[in-house]
N, C-alpha and C. Protein backbone atom coordinates (compact mmCIF):
# COMPACT_ATOMS: atom_id res chain seq x y z
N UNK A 1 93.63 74.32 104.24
CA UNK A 1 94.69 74.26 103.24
C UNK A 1 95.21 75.67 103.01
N UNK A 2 96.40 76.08 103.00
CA UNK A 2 96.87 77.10 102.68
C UNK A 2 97.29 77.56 101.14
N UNK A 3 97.46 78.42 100.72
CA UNK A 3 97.28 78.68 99.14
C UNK A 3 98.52 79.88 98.76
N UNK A 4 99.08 80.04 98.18
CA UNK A 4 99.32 80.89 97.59
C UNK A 4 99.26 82.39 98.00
N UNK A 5 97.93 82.77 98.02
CA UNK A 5 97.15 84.20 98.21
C UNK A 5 97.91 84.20 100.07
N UNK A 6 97.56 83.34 100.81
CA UNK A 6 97.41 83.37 102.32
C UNK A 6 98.97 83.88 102.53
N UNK A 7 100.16 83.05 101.76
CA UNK A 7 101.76 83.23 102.12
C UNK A 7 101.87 84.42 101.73
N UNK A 8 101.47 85.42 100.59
CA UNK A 8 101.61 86.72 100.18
C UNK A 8 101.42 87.48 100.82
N UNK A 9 100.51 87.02 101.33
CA UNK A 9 99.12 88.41 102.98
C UNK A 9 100.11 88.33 103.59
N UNK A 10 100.79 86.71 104.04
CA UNK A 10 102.04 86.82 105.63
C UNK A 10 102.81 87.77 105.36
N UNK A 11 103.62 87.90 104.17
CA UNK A 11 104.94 88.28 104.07
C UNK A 11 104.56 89.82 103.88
N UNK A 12 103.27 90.22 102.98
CA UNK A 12 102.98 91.46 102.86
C UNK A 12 103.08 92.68 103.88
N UNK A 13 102.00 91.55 104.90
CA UNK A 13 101.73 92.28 106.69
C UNK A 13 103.56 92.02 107.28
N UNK A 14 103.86 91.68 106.60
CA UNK A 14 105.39 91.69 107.49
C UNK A 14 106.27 93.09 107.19
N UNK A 15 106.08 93.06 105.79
CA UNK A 15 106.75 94.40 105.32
C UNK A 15 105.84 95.54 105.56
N UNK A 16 104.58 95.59 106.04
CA UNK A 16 104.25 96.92 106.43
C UNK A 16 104.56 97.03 107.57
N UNK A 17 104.89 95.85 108.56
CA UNK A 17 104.69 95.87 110.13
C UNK A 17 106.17 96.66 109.69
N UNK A 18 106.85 96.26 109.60
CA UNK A 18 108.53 96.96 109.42
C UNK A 18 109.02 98.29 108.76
N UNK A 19 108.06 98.28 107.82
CA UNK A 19 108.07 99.72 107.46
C UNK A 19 107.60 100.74 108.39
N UNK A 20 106.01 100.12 109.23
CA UNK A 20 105.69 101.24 110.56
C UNK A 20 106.37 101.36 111.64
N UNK A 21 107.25 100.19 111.55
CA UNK A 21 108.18 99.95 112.96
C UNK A 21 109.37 101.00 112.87
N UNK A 22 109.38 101.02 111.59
CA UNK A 22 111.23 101.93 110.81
C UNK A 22 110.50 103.66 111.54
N UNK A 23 109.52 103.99 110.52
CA UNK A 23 108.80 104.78 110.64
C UNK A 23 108.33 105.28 112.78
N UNK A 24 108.29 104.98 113.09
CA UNK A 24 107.89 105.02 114.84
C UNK A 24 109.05 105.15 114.98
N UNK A 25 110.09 104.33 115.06
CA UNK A 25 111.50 104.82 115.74
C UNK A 25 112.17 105.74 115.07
N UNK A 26 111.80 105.94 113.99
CA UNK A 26 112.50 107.77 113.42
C UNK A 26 112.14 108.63 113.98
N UNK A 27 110.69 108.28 114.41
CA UNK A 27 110.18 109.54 114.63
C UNK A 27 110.13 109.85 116.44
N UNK A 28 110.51 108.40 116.91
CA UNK A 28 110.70 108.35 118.49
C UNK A 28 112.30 109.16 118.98
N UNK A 29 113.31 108.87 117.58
CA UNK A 29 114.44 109.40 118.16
C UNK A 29 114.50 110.77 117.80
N UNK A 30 113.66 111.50 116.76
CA UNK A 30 113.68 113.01 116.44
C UNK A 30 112.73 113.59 117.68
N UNK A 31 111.97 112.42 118.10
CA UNK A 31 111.20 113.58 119.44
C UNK A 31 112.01 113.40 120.67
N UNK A 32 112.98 112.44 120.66
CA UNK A 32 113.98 112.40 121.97
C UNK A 32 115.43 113.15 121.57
N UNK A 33 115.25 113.49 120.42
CA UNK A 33 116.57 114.29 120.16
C UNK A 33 116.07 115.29 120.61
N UNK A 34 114.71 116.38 119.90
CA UNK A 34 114.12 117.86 120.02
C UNK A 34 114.07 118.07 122.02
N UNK A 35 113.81 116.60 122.79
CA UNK A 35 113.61 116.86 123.77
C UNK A 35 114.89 117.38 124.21
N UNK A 36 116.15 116.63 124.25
CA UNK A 36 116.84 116.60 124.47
C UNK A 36 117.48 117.76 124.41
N UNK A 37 117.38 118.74 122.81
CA UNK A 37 117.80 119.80 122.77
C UNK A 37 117.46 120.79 122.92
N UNK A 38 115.92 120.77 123.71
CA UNK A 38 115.55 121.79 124.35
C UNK A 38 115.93 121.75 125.90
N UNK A 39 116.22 120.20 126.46
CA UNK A 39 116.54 120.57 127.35
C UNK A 39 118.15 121.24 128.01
N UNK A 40 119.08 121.15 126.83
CA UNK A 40 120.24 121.50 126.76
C UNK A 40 120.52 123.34 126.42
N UNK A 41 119.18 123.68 125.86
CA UNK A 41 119.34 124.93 125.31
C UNK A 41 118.80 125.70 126.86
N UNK A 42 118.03 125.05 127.47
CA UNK A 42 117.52 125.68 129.08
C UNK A 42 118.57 125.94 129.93
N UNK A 43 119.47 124.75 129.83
CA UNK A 43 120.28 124.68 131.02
C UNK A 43 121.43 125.85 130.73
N UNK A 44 121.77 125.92 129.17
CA UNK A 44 122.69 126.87 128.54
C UNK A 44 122.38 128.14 129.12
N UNK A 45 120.56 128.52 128.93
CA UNK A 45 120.49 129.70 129.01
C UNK A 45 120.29 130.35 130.54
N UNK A 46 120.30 129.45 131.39
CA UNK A 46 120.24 129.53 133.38
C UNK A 46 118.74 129.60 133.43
N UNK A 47 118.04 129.05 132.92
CA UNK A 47 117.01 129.27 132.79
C UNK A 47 116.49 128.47 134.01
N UNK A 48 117.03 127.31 134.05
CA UNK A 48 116.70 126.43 135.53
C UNK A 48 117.86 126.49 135.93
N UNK A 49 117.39 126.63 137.58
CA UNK A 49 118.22 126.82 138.42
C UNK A 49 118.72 126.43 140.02
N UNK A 50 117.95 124.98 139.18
CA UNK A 50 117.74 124.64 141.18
C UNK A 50 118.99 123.78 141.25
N UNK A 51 119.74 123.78 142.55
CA UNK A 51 120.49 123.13 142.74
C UNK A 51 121.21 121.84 143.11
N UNK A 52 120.31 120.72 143.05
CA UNK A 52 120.99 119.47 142.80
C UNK A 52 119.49 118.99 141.67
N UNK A 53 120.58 117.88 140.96
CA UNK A 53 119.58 117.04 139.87
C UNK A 53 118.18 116.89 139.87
N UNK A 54 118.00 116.46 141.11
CA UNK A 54 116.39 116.05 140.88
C UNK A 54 115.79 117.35 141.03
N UNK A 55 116.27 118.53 141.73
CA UNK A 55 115.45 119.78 141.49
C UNK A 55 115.32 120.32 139.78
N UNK A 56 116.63 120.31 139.05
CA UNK A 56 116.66 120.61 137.68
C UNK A 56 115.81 119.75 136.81
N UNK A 57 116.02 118.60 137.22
CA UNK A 57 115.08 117.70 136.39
C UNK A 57 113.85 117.94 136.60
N UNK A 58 113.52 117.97 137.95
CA UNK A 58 112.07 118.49 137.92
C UNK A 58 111.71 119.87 137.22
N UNK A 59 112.06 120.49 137.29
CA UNK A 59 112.11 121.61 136.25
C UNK A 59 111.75 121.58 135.00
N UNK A 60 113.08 120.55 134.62
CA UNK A 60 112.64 120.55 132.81
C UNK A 60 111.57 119.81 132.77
N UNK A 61 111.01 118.79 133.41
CA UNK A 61 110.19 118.39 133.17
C UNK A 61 108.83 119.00 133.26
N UNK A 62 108.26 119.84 133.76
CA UNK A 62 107.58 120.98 134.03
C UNK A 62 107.24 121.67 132.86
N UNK A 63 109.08 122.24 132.49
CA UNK A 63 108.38 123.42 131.41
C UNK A 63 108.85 122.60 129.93
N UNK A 64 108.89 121.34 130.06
CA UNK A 64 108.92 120.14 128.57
C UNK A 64 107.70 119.63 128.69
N UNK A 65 107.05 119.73 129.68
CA UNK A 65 105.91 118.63 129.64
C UNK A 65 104.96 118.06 128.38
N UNK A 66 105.51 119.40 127.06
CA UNK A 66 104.65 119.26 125.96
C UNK A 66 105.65 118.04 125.22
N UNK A 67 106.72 118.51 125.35
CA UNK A 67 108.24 117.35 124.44
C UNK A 67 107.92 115.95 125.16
N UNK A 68 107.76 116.06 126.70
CA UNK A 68 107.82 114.51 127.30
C UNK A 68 106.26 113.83 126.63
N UNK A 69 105.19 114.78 126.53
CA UNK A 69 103.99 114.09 126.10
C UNK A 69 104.16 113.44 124.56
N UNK A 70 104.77 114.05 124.05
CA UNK A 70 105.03 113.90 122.58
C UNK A 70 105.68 112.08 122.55
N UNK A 71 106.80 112.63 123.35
CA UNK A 71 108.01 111.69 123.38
C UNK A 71 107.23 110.02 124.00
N UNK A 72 106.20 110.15 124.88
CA UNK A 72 105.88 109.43 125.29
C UNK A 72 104.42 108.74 124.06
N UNK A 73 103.88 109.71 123.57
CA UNK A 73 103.10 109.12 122.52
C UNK A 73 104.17 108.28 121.31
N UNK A 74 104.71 108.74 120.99
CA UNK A 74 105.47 107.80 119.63
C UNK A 74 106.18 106.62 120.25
N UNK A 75 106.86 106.78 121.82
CA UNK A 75 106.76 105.63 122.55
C UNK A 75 105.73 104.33 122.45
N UNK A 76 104.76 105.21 122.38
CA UNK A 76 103.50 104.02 122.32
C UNK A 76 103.19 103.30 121.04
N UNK A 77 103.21 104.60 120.39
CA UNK A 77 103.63 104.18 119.17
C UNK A 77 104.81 102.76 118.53
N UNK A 78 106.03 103.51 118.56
CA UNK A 78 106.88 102.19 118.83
C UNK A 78 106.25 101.08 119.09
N UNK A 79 105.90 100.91 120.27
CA UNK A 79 105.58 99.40 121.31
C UNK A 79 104.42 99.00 120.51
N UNK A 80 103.73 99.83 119.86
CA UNK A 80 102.62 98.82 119.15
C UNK A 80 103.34 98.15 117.86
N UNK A 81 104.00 98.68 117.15
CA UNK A 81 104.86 98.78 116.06
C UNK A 81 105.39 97.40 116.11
N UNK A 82 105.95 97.31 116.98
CA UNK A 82 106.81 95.90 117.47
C UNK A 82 105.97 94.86 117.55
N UNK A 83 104.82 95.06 118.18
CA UNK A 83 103.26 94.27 118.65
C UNK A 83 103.00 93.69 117.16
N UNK A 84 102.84 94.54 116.37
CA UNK A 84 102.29 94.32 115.36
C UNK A 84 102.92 93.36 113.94
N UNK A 85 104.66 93.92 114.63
CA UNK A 85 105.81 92.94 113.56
C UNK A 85 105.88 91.58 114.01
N UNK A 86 105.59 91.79 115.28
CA UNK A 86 105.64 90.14 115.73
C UNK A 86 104.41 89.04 115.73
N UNK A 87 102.97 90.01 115.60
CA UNK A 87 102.10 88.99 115.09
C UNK A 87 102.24 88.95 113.38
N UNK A 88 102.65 89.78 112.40
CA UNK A 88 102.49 89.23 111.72
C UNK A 88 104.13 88.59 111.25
N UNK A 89 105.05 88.45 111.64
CA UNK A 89 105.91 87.65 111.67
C UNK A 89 105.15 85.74 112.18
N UNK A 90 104.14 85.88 113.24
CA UNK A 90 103.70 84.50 113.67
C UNK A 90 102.57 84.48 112.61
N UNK A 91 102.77 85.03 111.93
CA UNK A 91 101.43 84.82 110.56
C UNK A 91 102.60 83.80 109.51
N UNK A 92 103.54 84.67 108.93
CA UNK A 92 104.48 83.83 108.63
C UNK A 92 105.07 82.86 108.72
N UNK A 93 105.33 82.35 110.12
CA UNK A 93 105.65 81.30 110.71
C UNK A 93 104.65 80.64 110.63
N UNK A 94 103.65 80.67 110.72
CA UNK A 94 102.40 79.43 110.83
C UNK A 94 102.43 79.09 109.28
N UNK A 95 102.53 80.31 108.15
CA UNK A 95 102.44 79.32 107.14
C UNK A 95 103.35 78.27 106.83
N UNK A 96 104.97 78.73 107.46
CA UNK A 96 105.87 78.10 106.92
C UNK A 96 105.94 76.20 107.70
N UNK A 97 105.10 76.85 108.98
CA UNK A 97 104.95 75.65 109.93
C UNK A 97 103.92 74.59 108.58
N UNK A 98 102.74 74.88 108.25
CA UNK A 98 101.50 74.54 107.61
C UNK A 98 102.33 73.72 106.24
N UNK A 99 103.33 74.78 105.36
CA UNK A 99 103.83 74.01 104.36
C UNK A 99 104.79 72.60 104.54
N UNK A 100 105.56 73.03 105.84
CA UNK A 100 106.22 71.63 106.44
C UNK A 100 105.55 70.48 106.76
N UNK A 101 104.18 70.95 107.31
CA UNK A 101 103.55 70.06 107.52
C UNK A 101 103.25 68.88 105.95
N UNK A 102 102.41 69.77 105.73
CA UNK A 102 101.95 69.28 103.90
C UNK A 102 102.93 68.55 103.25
N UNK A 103 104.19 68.81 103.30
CA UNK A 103 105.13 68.00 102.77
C UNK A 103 105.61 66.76 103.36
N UNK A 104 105.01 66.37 104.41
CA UNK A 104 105.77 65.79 105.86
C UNK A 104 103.85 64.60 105.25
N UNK A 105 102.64 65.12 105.34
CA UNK A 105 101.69 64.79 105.30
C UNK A 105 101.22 65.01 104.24
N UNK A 106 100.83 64.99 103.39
CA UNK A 106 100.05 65.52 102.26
C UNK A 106 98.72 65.60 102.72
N UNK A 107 98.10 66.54 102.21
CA UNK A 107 96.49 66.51 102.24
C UNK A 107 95.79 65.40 101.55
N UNK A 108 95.05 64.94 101.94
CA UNK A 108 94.14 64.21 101.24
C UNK A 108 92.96 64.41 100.65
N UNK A 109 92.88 64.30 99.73
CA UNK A 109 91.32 65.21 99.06
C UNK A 109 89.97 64.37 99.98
N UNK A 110 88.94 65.24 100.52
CA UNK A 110 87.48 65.00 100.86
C UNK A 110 87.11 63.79 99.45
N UNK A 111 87.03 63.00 100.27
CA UNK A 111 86.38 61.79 98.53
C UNK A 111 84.72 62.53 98.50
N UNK A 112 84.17 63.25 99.89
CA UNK A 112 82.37 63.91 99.87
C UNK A 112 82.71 64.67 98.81
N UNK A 113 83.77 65.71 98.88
CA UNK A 113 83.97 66.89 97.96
C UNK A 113 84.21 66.63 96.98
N UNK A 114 84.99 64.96 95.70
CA UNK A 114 84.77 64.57 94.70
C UNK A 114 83.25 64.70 93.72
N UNK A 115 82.29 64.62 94.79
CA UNK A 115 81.21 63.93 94.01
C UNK A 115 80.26 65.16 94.70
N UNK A 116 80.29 66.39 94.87
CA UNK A 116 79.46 67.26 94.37
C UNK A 116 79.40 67.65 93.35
N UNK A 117 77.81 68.04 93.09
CA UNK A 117 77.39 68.40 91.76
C UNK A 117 77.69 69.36 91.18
């Protein structure tokens, strides 16, 4: 039987999953912005210098390797974030499934559980 307390937990774990989810992608696009603008401040300064793309890119990637590690942790971050909004979003859904049910079926009281002492 579901109660009261159980629909509060769903909706509760929903608003934290979304708040950490908000939280991860702020912080995924300030580490892909910083990457970004370090890699723009390199190229400004001739700092790399190889001559077609994949040589430059290999480059920045080299001397970013600390920005791409970063960038790639809050990545992970993110992806759990999401992991986590969508089970407890199916927390939600099961109650709302459970109350349809109940209305559709009613519970029936245990007649054993009447007549304990």
């Amino acid at each position: 039987m579901i109660d009261e307390t159980e629909i509060r937990v769903a909706y509760d774990q929903v608003h934290r999953a979304t708040v950490n989810l908000e939280t991860a992608t702020t912080l995924e696009l300030k580490a892909r912005a910083e990457l970004e603008g370090k890699k723009a401040e390199l190229l400004n300064l001739g700092v790399i210098d190889g001559k077609n793309a994949e040589t430059r890119e290999g480059q920045l990637r080299e001397r970013l390797a600390d920005h791409h590690a970063v960038l790639t942790q809050v990545q992970e971050q993110v992806a759990q974030a999401r992991l986590n909004l969508t089970l407890a979003q199916l927390g939600v859904d099961r109650c709302k499934t459970l109350l349809r049910l109940y209305e559709v079926r009613p519970v029936q009281p245990d007649p054993a559980a009447l007549y304990q002492p």
